[in-house]
PDB file of N, CA and C in Angstrom:
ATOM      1  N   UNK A   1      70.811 124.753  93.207  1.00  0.00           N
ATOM      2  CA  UNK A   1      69.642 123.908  93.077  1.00  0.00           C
ATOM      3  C   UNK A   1      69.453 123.459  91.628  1.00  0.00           C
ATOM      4  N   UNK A   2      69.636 124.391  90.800  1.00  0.00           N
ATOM      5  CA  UNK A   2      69.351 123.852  89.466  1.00  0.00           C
ATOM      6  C   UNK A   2      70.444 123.397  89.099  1.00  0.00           C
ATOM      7  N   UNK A   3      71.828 123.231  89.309  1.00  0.00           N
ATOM      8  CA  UNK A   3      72.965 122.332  88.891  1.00  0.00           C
ATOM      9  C   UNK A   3      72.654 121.161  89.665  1.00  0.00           C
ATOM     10  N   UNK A   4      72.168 120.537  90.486  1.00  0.00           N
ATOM     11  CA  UNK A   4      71.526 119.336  91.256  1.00  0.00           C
ATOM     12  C   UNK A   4      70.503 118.308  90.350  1.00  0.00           C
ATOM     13  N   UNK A   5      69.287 119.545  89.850  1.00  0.00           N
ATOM     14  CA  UNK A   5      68.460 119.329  89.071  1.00  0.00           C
ATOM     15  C   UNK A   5      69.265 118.680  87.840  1.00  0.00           C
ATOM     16  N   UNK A   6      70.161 119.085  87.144  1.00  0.00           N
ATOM     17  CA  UNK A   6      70.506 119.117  85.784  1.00  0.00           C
ATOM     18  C   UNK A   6      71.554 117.736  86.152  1.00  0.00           C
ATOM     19  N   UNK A   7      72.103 117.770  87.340  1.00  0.00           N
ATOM     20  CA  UNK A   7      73.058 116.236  87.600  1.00  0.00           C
ATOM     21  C   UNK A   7      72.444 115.298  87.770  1.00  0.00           C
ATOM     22  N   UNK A   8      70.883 115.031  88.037  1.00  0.00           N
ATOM     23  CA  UNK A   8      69.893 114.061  87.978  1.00  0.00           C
ATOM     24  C   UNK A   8      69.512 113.567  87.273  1.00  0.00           C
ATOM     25  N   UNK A   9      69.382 114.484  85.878  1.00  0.00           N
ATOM     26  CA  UNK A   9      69.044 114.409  84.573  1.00  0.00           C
ATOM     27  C   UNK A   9      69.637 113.649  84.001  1.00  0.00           C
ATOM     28  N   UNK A  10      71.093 114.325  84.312  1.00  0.00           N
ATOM     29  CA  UNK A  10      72.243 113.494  83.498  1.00  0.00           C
ATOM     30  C   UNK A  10      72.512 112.236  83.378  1.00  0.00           C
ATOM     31  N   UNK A  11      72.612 111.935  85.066  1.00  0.00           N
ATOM     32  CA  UNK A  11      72.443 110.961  85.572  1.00  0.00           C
ATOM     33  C   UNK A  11      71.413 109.263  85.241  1.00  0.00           C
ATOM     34  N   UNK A  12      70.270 110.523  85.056  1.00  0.00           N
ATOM     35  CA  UNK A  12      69.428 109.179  84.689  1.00  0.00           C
ATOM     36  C   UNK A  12      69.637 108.614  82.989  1.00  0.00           C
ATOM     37  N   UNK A  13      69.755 110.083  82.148  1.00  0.00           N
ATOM     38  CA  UNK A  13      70.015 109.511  80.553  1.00  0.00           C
ATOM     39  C   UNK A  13      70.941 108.603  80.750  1.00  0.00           C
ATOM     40  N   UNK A  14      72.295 109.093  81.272  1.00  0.00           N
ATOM     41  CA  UNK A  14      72.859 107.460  81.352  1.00  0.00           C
ATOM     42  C   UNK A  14      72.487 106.547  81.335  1.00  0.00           C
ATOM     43  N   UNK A  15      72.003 106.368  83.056  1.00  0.00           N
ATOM     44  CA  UNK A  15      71.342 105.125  83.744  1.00  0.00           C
ATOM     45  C   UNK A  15      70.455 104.755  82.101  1.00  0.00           C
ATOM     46  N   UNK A  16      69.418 105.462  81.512  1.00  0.00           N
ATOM     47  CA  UNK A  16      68.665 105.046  80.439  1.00  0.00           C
ATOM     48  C   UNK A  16      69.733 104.043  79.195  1.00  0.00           C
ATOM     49  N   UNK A  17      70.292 105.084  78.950  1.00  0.00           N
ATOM     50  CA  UNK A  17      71.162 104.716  77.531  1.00  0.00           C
ATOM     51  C   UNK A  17      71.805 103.319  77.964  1.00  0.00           C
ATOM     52  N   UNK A  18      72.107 103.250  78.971  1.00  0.00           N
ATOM     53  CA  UNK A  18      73.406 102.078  79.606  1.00  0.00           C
ATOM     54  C   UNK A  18      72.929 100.903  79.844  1.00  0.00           C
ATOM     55  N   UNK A  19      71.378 100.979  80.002  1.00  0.00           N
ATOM     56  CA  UNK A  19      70.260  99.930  79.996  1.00  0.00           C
ATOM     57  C   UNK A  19      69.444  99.338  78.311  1.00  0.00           C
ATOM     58  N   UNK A  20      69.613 100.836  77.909  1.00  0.00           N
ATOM     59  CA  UNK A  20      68.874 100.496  76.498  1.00  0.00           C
ATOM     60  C   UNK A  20      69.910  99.871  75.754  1.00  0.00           C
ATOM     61  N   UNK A  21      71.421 100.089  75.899  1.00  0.00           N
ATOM     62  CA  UNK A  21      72.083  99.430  75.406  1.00  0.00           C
ATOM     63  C   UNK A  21      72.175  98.286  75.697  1.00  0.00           C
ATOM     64  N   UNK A  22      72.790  97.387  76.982  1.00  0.00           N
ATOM     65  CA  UNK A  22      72.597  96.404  77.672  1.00  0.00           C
ATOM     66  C   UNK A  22      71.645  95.208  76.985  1.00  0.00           C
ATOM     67  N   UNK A  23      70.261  96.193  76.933  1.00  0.00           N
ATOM     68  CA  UNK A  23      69.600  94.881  76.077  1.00  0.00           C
ATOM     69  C   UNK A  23      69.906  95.057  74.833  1.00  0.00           C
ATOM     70  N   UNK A  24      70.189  96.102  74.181  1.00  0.00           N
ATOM     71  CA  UNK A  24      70.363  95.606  72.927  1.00  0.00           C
ATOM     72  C   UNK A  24      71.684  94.893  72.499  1.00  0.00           C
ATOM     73  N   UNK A  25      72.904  94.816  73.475  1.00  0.00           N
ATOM     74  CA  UNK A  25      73.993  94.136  72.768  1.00  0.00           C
ATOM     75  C   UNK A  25      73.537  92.825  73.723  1.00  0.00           C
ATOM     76  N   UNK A  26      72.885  92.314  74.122  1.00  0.00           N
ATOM     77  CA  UNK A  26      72.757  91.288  75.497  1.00  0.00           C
ATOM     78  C   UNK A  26      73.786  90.036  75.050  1.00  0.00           C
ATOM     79  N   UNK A  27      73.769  89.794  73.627  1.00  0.00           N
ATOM     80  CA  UNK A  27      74.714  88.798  73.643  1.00  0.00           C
ATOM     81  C   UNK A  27      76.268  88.617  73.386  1.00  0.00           C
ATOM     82  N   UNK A  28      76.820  90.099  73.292  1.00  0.00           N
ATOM     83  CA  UNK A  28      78.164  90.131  73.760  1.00  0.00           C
ATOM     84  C   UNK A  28      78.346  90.325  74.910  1.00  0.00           C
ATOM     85  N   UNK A  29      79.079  89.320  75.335  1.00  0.00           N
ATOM     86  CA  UNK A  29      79.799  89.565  76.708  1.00  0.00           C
ATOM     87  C   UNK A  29      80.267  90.307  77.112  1.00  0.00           C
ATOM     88  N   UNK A  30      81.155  91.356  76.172  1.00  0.00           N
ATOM     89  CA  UNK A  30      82.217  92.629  76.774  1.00  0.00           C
ATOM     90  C   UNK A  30      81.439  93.616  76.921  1.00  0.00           C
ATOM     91  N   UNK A  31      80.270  93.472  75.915  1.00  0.00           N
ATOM     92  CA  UNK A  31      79.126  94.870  75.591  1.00  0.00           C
ATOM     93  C   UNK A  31      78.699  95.153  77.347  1.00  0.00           C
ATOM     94  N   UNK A  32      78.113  93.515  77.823  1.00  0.00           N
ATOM     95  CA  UNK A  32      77.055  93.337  78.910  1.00  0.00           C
ATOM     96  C   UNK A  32      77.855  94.251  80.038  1.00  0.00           C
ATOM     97  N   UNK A  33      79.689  93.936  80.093  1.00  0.00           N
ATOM     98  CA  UNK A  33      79.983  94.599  81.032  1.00  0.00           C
ATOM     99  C   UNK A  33      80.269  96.121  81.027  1.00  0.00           C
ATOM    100  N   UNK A  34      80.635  96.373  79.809  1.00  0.00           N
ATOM    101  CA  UNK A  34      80.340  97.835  79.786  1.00  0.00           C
ATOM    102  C   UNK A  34      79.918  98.919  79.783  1.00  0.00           C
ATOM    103  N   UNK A  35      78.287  98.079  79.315  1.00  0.00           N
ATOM    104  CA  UNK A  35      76.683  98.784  79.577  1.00  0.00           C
ATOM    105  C   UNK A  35      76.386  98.495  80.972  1.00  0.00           C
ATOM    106  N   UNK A  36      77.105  97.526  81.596  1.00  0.00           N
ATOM    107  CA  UNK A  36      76.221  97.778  82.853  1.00  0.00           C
ATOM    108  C   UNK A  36      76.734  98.530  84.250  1.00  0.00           C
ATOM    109  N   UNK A  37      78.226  98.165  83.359  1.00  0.00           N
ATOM    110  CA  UNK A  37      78.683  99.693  84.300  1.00  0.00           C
ATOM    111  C   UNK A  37      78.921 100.866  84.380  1.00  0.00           C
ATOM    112  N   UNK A  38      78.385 100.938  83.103  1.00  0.00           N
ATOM    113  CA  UNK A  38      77.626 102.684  82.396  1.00  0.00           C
ATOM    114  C   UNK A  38      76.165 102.784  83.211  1.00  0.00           C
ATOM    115  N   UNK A  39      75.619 101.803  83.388  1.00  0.00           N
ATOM    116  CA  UNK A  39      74.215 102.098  84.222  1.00  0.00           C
ATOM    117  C   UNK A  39      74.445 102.171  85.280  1.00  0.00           C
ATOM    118  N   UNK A  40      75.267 101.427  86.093  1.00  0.00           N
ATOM    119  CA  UNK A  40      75.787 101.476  87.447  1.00  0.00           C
ATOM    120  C   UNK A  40      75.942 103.357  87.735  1.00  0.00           C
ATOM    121  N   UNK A  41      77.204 103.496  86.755  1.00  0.00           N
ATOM    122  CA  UNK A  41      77.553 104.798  87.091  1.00  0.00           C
ATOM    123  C   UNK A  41      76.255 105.875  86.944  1.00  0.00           C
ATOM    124  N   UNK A  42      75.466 105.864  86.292  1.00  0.00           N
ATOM    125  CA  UNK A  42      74.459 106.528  86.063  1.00  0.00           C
ATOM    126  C   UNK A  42      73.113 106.660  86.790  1.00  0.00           C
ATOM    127  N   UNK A  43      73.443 105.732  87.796  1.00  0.00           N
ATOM    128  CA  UNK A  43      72.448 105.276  88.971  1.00  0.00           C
ATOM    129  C   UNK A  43      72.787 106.141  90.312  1.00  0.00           C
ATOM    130  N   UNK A  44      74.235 105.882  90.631  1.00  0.00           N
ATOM    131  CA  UNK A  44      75.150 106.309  91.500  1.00  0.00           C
ATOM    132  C   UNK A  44      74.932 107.519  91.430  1.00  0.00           C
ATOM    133  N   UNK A  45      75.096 108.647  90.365  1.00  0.00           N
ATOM    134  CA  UNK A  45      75.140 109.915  89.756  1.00  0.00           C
ATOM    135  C   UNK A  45      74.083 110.729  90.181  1.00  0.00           C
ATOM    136  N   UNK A  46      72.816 110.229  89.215  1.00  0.00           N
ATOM    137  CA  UNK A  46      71.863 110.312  90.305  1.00  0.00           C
ATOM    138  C   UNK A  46      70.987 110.117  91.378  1.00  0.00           C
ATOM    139  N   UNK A  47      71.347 109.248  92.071  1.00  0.00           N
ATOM    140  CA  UNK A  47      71.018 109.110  93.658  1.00  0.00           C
ATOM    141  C   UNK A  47      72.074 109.812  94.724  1.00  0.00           C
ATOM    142  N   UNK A  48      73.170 110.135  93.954  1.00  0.00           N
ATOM    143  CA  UNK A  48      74.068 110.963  95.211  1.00  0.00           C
ATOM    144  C   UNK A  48      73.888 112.549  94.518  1.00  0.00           C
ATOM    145  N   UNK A  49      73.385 113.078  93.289  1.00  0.00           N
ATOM    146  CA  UNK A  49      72.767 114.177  93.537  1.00  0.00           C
ATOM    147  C   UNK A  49      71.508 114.488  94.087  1.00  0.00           C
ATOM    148  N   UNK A  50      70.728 113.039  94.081  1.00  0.00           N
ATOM    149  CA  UNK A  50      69.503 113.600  94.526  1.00  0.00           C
ATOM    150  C   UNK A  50      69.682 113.876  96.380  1.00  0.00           C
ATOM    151  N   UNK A  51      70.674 112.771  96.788  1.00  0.00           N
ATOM    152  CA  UNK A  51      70.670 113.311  98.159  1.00  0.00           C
ATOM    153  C   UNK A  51      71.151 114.615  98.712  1.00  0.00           C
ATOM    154  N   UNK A  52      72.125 115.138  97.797  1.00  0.00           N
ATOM    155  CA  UNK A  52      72.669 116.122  97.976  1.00  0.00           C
ATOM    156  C   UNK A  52      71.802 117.290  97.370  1.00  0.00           C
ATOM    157  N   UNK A  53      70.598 117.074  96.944  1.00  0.00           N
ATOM    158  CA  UNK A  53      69.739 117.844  96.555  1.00  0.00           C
ATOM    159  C   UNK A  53      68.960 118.311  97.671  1.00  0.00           C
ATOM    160  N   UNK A  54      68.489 116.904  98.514  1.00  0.00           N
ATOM    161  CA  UNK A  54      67.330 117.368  99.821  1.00  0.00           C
ATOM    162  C   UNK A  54      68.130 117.374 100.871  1.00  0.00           C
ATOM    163  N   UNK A  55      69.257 117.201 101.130  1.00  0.00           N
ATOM    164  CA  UNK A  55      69.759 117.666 102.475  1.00  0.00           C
ATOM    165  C   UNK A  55      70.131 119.028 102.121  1.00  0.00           C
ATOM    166  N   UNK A  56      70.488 119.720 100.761  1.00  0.00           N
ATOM    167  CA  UNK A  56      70.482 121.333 101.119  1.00  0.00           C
ATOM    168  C   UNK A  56      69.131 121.712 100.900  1.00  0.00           C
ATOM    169  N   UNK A  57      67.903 121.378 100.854  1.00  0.00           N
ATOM    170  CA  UNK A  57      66.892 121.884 100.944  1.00  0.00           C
ATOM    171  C   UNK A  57      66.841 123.122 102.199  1.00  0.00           C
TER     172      UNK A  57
END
């Protein structure tokens, strides 16, 4: 349960950082795709721990 907890976490600083970056490079092009599929992944991360959080409830 608490390694679930802590992959959510993780999960979201990504999702955060990958967004806070995003806008801040917004006008390189290579930046846009690499921040946003750092947020992608960080979205993914945690929404498939969180499911795997409440189905072992």
């Amino acid at each position: 349960m608490v390694i679930g907890i802590i992959e959510i976490i993780i999960g979201l600083l990504v999702l955060g950082a990958g967004i806070y970056y995003l806008v801040k490079e917004k006008d390189d092009k290579e930046s846009k795709k690499i921040y946003g599929i750092t947020s992608g992944v960080g979205a993914v991360v945690s929404v498939v721990a969180a499911v795997i959080l409440i189905t072992h409830l």
